[in-house]
N, C-alpha and C. Protein backbone atom coordinates (compact mmCIF):
# COMPACT_ATOMS: atom_id res chain seq x y z
N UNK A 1 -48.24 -37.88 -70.29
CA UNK A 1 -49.67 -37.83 -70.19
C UNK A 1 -50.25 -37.50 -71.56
N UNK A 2 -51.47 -38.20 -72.14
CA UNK A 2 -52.06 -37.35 -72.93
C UNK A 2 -53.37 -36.77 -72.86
N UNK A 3 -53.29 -36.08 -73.97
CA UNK A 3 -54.56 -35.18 -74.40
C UNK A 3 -55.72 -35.70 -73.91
N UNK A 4 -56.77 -35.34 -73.06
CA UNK A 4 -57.99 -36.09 -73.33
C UNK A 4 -58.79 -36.21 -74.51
N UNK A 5 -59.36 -36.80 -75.34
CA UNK A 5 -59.92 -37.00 -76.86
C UNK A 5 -61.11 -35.82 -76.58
N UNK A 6 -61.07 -35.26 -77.63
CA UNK A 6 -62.34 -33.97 -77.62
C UNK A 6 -63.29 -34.90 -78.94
N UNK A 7 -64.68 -34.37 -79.02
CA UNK A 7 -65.54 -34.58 -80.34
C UNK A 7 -65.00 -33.65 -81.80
N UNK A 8 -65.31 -34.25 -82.47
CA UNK A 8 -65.36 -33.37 -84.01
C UNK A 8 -66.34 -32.04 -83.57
N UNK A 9 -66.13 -31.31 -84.40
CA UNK A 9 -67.34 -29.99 -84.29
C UNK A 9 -67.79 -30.46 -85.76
N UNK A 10 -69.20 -29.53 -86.07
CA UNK A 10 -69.96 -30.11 -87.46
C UNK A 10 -69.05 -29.83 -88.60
N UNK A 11 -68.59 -29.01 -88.63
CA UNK A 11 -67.66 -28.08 -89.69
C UNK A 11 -66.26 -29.45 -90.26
N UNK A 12 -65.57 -29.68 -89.05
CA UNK A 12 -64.88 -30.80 -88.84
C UNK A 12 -65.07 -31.89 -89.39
N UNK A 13 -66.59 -32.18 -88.75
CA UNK A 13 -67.10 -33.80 -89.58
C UNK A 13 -67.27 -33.71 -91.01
N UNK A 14 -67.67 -32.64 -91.11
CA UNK A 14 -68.57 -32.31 -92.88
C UNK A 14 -67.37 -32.62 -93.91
N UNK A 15 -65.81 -31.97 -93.67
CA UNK A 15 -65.15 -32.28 -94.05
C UNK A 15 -64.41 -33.15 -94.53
N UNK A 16 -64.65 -33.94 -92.43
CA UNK A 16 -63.85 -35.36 -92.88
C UNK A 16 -64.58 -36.14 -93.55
N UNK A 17 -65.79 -36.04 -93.78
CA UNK A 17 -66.59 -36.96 -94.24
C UNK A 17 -66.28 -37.09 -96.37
N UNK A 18 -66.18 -35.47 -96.31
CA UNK A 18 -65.64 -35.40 -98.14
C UNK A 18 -64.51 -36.17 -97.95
N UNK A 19 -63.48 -35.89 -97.48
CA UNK A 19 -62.27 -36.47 -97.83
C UNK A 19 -62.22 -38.01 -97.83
N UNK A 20 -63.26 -38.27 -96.83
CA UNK A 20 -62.99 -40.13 -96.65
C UNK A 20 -64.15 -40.40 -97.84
N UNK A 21 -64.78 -39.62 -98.73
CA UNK A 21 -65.79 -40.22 -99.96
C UNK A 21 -64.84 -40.40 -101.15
N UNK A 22 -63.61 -39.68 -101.15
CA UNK A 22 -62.72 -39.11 -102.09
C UNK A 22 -61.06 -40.57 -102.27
N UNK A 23 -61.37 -41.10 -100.70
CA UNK A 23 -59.77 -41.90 -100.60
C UNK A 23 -60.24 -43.32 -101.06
N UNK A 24 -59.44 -44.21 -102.01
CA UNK A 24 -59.54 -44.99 -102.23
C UNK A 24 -58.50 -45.82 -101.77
N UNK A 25 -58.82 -46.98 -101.21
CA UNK A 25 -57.89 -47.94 -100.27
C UNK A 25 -57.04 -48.73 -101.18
N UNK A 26 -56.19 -49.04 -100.50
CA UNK A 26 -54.72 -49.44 -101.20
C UNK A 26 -55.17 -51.22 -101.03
N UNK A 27 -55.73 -51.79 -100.16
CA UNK A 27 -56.43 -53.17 -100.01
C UNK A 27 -57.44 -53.30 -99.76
N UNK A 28 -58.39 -54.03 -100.20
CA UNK A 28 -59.91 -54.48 -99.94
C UNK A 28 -59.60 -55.23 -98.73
N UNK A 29 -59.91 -54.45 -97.64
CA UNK A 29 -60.03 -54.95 -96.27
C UNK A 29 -61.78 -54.36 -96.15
N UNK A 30 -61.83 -55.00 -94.79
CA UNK A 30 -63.25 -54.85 -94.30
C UNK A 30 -62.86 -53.57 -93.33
N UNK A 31 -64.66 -53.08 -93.96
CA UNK A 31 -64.62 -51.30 -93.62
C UNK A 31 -65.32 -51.22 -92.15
N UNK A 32 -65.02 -51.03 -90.99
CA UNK A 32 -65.57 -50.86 -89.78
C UNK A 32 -66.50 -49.68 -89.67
N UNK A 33 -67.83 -50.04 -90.24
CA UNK A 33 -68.84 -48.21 -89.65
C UNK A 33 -69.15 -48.11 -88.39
N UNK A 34 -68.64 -46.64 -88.35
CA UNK A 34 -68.88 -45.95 -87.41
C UNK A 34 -70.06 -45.15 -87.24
N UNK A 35 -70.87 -44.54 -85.93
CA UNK A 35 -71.81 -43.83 -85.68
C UNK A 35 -72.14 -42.67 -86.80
N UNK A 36 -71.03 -42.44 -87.29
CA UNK A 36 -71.13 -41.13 -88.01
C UNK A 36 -71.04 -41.34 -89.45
N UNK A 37 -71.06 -42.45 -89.48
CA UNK A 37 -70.95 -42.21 -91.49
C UNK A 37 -72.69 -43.31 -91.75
N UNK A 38 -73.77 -42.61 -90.51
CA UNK A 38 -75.06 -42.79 -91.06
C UNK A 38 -75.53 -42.46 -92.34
N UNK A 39 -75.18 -41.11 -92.72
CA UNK A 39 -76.05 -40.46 -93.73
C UNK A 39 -74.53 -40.74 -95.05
N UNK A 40 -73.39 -41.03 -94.74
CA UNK A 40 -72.71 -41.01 -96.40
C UNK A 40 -73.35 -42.98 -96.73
N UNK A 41 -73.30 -42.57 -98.24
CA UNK A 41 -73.80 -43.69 -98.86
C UNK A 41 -72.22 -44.73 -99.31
N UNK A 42 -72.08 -46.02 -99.00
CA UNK A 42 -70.97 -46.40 -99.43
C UNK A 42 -71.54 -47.09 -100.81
N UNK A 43 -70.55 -47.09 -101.59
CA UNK A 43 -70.17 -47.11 -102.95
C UNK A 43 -69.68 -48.91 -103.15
N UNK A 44 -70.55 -49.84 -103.83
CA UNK A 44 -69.61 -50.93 -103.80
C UNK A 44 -68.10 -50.91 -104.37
N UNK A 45 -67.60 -51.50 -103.51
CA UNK A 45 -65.78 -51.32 -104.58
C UNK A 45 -65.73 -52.88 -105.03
N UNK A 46 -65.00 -52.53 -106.14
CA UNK A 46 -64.41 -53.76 -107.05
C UNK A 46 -64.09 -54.63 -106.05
N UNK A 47 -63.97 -56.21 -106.39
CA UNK A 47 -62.93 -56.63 -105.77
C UNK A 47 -61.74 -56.57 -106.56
N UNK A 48 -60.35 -56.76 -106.10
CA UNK A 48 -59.14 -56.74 -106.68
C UNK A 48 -58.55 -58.13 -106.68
N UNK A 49 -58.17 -58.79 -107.57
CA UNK A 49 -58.13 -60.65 -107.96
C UNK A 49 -56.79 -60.37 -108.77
N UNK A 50 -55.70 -60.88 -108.09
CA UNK A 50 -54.64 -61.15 -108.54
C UNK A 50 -54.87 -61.94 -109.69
N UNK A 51 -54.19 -61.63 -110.65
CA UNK A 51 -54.24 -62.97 -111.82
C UNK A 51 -53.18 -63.78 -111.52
N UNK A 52 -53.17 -65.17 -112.35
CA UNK A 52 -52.30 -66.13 -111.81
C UNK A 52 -51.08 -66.11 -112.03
N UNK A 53 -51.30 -65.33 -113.48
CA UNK A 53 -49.74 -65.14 -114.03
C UNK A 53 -48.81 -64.12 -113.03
N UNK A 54 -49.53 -63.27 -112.57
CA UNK A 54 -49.07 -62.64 -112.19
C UNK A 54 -48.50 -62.83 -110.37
N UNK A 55 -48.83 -63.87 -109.98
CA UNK A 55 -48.44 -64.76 -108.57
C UNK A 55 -47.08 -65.23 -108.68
N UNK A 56 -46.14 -65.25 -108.15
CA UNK A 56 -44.79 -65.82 -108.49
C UNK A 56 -44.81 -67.26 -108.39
N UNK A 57 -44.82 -68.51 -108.92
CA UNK A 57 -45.20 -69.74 -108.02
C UNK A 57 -44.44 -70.11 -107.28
N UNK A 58 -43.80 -70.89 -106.37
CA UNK A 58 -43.35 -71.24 -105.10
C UNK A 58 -42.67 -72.51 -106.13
N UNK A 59 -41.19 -72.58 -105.90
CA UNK A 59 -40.94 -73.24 -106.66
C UNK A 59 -40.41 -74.71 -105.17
N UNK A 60 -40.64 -75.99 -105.63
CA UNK A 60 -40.68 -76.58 -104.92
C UNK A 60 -39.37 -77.71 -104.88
N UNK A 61 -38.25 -77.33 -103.83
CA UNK A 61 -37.04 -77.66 -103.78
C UNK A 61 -37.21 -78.91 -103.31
N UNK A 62 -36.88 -80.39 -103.79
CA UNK A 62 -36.34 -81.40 -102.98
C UNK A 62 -35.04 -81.34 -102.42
N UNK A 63 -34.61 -81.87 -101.41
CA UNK A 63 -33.62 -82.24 -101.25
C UNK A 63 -32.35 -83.19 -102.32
N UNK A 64 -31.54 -83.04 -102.94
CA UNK A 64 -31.06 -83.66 -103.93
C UNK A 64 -29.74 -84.75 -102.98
N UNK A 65 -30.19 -86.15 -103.47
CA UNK A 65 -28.70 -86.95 -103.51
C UNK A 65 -27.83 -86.90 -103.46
N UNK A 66 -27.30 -86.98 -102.35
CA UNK A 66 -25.07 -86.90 -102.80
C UNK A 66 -24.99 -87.52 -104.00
N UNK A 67 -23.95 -86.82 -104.44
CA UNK A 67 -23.28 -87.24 -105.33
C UNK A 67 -21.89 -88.61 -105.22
N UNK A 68 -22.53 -89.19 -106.45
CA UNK A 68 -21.59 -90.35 -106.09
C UNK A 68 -20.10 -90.14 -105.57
N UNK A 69 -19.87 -91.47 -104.18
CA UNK A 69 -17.94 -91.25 -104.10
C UNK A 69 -17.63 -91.77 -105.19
N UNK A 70 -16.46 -90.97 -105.53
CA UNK A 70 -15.45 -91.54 -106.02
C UNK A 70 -13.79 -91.71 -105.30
N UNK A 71 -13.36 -92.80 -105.62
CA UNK A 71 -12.23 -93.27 -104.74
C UNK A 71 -11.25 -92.20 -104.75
N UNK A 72 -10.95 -91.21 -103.76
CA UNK A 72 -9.73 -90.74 -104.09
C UNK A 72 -9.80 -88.77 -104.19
N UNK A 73 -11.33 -88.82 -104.38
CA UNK A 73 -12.11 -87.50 -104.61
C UNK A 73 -12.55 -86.69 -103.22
N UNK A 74 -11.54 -85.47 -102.96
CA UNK A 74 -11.79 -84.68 -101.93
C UNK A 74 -12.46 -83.44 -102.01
N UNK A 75 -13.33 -83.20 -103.27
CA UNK A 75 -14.35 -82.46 -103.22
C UNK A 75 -15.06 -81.56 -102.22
N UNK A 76 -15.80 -81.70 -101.51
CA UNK A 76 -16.71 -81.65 -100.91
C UNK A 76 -16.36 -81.26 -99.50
N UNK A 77 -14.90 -80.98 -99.30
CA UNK A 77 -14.02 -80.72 -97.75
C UNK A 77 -13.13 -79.62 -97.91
N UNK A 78 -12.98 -78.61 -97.11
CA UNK A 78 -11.34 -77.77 -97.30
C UNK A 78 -9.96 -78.39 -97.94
N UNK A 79 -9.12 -77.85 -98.79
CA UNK A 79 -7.92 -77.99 -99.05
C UNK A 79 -7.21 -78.83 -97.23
N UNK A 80 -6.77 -78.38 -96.64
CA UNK A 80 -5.92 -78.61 -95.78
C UNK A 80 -6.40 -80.30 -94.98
N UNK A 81 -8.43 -80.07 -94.67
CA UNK A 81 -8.58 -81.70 -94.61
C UNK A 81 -8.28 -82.18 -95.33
N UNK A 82 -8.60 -81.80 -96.57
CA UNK A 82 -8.61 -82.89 -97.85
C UNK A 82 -7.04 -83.73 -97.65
N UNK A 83 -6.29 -83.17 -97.22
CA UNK A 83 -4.74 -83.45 -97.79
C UNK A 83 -4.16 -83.93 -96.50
N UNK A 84 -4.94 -83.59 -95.53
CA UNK A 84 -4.62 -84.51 -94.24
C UNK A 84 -5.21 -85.76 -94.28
N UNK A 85 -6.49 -85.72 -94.96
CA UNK A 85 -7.53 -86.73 -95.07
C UNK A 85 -6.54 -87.96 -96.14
N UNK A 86 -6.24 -87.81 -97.48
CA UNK A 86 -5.36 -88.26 -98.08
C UNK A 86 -3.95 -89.03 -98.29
N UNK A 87 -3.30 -88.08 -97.21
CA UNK A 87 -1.95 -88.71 -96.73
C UNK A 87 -1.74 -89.32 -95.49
N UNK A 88 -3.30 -89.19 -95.04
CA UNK A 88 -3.13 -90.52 -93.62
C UNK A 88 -3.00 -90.26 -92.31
N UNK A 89 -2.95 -88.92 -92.80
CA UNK A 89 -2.17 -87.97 -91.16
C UNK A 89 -3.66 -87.52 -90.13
N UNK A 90 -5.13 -87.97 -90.27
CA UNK A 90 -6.19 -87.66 -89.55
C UNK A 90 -6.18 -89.24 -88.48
N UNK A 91 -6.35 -88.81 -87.31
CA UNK A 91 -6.42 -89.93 -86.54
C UNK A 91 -7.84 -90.79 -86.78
N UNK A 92 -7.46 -92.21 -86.63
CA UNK A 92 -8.36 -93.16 -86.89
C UNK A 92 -9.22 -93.47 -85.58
N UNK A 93 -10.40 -93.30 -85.80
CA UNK A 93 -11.40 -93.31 -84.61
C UNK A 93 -12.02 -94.66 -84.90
N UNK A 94 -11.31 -95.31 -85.88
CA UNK A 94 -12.00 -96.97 -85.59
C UNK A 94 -11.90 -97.63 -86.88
N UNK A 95 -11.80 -98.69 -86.77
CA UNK A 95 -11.55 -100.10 -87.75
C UNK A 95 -12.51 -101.04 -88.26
N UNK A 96 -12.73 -101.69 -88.73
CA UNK A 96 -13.16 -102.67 -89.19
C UNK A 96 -12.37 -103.39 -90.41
N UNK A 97 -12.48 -105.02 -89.47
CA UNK A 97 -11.53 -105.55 -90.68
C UNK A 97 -12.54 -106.96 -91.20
N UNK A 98 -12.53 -106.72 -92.42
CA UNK A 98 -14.00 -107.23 -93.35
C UNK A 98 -13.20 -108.95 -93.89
N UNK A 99 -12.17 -109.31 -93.64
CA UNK A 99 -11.39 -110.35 -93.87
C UNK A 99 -12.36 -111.49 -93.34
N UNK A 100 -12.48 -113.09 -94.75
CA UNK A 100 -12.81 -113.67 -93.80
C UNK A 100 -14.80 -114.24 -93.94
N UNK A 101 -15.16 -112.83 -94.01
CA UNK A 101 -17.00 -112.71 -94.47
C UNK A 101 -17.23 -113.15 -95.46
N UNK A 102 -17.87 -113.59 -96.03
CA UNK A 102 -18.92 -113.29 -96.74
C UNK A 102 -19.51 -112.23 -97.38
N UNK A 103 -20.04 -112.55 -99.07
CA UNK A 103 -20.25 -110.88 -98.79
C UNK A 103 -21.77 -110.47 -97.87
N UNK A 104 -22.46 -111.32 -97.74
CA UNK A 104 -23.35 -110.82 -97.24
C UNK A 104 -22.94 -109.97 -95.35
N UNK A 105 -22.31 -111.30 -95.12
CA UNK A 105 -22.15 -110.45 -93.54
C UNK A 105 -21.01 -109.49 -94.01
N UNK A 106 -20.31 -109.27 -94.89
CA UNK A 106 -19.33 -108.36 -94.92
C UNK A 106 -20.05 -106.75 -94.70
N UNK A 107 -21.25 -107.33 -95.93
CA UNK A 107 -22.35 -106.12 -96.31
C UNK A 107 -22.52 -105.58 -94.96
N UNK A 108 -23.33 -106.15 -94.37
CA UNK A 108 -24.21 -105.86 -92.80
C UNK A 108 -22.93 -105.70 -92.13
N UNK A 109 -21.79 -106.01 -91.54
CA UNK A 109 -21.05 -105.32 -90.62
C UNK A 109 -20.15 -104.22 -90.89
N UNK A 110 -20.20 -103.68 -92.51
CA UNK A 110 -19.66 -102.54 -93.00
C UNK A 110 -20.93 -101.45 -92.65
N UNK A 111 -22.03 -101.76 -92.94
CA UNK A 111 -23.29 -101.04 -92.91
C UNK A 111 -23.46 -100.54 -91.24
N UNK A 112 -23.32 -101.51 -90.06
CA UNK A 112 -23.82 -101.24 -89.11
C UNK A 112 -22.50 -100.67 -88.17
N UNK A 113 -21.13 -100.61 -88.73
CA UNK A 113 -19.99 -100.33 -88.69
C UNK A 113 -20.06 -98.79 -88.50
N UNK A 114 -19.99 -98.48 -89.77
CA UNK A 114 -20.04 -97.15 -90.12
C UNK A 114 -21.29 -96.48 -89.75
N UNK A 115 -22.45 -96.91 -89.20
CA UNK A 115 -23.40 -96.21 -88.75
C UNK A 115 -23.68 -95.62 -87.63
N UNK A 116 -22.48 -96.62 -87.16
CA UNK A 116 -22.75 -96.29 -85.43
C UNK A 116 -21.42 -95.72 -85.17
N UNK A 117 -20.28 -96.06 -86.11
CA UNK A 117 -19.00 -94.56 -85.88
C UNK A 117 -19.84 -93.13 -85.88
N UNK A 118 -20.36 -93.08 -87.06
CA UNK A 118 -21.73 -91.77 -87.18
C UNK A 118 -22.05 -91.38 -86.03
N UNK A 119 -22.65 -92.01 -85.35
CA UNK A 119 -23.65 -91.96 -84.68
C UNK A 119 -22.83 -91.55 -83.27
N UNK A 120 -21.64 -92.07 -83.33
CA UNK A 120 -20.97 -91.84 -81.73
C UNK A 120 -20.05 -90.36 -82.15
N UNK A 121 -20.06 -90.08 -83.42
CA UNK A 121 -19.09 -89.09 -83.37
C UNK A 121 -17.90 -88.88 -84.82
N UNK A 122 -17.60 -90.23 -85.02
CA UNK A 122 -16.16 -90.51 -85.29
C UNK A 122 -16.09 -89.70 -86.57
N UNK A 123 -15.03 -89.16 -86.71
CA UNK A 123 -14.50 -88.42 -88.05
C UNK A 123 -14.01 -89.27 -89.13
N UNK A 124 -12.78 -89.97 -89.05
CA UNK A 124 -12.03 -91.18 -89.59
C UNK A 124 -11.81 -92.10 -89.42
N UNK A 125 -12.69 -93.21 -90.31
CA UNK A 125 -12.30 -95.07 -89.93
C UNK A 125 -11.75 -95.29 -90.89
N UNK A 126 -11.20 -96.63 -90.70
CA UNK A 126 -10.54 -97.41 -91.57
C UNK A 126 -11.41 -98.67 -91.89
N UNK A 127 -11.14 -99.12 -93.32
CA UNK A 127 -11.92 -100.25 -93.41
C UNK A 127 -11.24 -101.15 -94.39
N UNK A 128 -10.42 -102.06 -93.59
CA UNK A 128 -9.63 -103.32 -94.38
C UNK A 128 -10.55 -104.27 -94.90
N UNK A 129 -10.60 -103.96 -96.17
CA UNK A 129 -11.21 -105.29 -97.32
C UNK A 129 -10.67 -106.65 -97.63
N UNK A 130 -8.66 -106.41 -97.35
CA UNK A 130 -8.26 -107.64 -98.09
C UNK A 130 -7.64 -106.99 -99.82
N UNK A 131 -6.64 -107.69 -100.25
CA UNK A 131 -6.60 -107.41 -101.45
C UNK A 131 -6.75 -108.51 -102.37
N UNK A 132 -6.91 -109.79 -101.66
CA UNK A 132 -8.07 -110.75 -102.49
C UNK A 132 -6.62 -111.53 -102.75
N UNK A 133 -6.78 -112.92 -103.82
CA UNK A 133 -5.78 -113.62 -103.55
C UNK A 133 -4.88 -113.85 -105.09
N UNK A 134 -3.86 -113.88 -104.63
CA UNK A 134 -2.82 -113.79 -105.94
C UNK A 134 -2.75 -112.38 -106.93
N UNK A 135 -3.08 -112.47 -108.08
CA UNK A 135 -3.52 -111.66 -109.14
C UNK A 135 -4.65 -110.52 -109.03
N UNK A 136 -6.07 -111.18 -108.64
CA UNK A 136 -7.24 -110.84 -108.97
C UNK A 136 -8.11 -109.99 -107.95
N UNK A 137 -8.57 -109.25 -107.97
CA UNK A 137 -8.78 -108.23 -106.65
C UNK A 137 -10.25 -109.06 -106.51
N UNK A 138 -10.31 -108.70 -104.78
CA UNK A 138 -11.06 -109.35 -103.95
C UNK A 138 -12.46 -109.13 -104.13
N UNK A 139 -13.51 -109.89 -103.89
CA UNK A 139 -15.00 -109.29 -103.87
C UNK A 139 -14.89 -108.34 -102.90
N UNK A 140 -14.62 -108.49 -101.54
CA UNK A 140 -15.43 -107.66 -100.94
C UNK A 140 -14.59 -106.03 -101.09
N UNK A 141 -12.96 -106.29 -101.65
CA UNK A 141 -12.50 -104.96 -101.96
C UNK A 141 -13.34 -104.55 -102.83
N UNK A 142 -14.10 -105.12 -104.30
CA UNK A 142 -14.39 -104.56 -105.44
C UNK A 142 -15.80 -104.01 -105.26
N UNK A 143 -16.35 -104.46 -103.68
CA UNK A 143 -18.00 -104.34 -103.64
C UNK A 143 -18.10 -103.10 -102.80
N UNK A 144 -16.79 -102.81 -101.92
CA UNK A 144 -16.78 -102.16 -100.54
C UNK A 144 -17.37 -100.65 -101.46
N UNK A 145 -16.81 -100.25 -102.40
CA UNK A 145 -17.30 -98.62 -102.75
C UNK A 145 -18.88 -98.77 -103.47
N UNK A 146 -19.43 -99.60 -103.82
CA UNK A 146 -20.36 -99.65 -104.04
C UNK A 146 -21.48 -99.97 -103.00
N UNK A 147 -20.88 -100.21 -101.93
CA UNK A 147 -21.96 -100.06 -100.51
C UNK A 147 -22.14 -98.94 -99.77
N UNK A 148 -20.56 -98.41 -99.85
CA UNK A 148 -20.59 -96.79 -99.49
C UNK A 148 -21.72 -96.11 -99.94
N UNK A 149 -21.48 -96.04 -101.44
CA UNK A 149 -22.32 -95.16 -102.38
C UNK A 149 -24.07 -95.74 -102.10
N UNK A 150 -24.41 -96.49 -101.10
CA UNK A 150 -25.64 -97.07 -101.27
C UNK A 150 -26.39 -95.96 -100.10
N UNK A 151 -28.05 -96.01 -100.28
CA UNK A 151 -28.66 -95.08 -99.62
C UNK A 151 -28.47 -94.89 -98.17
N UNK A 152 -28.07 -96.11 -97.63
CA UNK A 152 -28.26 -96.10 -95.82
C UNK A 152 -26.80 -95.12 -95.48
N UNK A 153 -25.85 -96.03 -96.38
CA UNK A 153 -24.45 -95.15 -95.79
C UNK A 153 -24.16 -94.16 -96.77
N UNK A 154 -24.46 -93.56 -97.79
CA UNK A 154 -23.92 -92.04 -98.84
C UNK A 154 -23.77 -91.16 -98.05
N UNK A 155 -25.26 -90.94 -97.35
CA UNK A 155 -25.18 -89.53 -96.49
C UNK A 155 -24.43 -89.25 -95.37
N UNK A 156 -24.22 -90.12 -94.65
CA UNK A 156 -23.34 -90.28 -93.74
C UNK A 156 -21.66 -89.73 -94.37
N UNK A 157 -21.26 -90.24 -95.34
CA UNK A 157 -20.03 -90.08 -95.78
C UNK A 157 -19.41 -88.83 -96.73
N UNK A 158 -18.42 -88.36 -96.37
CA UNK A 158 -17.96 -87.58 -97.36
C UNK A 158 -17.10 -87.68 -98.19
N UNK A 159 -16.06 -88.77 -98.00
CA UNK A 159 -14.73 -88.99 -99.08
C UNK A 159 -14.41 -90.24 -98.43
N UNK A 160 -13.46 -90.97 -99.73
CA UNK A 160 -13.17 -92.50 -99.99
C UNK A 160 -11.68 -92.09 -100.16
N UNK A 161 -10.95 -92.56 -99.65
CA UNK A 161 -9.35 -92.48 -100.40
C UNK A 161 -8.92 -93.85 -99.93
N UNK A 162 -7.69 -94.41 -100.67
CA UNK A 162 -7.17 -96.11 -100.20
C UNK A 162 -6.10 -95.61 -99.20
N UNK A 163 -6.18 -96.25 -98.18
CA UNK A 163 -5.30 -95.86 -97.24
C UNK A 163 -3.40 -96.48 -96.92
N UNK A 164 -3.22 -95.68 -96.69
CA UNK A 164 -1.26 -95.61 -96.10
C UNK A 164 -1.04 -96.97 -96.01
N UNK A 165 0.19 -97.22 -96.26
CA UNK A 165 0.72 -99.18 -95.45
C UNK A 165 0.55 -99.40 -95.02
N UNK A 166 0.54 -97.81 -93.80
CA UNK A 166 0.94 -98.05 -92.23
C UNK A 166 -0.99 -99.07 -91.50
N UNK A 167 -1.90 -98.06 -92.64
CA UNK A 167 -3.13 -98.79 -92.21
C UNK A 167 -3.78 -99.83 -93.56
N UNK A 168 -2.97 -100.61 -94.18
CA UNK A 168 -3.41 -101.88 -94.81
C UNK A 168 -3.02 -101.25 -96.25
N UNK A 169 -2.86 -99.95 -96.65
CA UNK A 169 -2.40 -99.68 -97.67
C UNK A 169 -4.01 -100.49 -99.29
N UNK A 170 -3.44 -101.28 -100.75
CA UNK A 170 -4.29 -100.93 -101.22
C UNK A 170 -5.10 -102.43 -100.70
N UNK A 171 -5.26 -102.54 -99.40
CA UNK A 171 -6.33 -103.99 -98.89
C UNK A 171 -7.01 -102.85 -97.90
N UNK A 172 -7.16 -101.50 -98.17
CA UNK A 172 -7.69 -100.59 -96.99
C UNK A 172 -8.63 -99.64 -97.72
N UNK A 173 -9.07 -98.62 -96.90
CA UNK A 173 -9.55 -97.30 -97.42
C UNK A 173 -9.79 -96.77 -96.27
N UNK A 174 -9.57 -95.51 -96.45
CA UNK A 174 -10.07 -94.47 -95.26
C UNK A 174 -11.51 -93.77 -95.42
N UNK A 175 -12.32 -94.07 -94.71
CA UNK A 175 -13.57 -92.96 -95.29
C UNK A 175 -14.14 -91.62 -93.64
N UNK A 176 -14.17 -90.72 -95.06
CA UNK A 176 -14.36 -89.85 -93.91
C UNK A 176 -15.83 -89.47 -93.84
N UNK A 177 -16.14 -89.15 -92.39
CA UNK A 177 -17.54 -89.41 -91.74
C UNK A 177 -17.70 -87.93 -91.78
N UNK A 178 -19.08 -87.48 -92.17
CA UNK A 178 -20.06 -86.30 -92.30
C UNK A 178 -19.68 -86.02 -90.53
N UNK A 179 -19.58 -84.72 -90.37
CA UNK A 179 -19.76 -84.37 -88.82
C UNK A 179 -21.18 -84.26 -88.36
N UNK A 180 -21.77 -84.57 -87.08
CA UNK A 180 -23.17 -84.44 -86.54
C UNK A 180 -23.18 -83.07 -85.96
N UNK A 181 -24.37 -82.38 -86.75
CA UNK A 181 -24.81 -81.30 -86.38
C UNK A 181 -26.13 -80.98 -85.37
């Protein structure tokens, strides 16, 4: 339970009234008068104006670009993926074999390939390029990391390595897929 509120006595007010002529506020807020501070006179106060220098500015972060793949570069993952990721030993959640295209449709079914492994989940695909014929390495092997690295699929991806025999060896690559959060 509490106290019921009693009045000031005059002695009381006279007092509080010096002490509140005497306190100076820590912020220019707005002063609520009350019945009783009829007869004290208020005093204009300064305003208080931060200077600019003195404002910290808000420094304004973009989001920054992955950084380019590079073939072979496990950066960006734990030691133990990295080296599972590498030697072939992560199970393959899907294929695409680019043999055959064009580069244009090669382009578009690597692009819509890997977007929708993304999109369903998949950790590790494989993606057979071909190692092109005789001597001379293939277009769509020589184009495949430069589509990776392109804006639709970068973010999606985290590492490029050429993959095992067992999955096409150097007519392959393994790329590993960003997890969905």
């Amino acid at each position: 339970m509490s106290r019921p509120r009693r009045d000031l006595t005059q002695d009381e007010l006279k007092i509080w009234r010096h002490v509140a002529r005497s306190v100076k506020p820590l912020i220019d807020s707005a002063r609520h008068p009350s019945a009783d501070d009829d007869d004290v006179q208020e005093t204009p106060r300064p305003r208080v104006v931060a200077a600019e220098a003195e404002t910290p500015a808000r420094a304004v972060t973009r989001p920054q670009p992955p950084a380019p793949l590079k073939l072979g570069t496990v950066a960006n993952i734990d030691r133990r993926t990295g080296q599972r990721f590498t030697r072939g030993e992560m199970e393959v959640d899907g294929r695409i074999d680019l043999h055959g295209l064009t580069l244009d449709q090669a382009h578009s079914a690597l692009t819509s390939f890997i977007r929708g492994a993304a999109a369903r989940g998949a950790r590790c695909v494989v993606v057979i390029t071909g190692k092109g014929k005789g001597e001379s390495i293939g277009r769509i092997r020589a184009e495949t990391p430069h589509w990776l690295n392109q804006a639709p699929l970068r973010p999606l991806i985290l590492a490029v390595t050429q993959a095992r025999i067992q999955h096409g060896g150097t007519g392959a690559l393994y790329v590993l897929l960003k997890r969905q959060r």
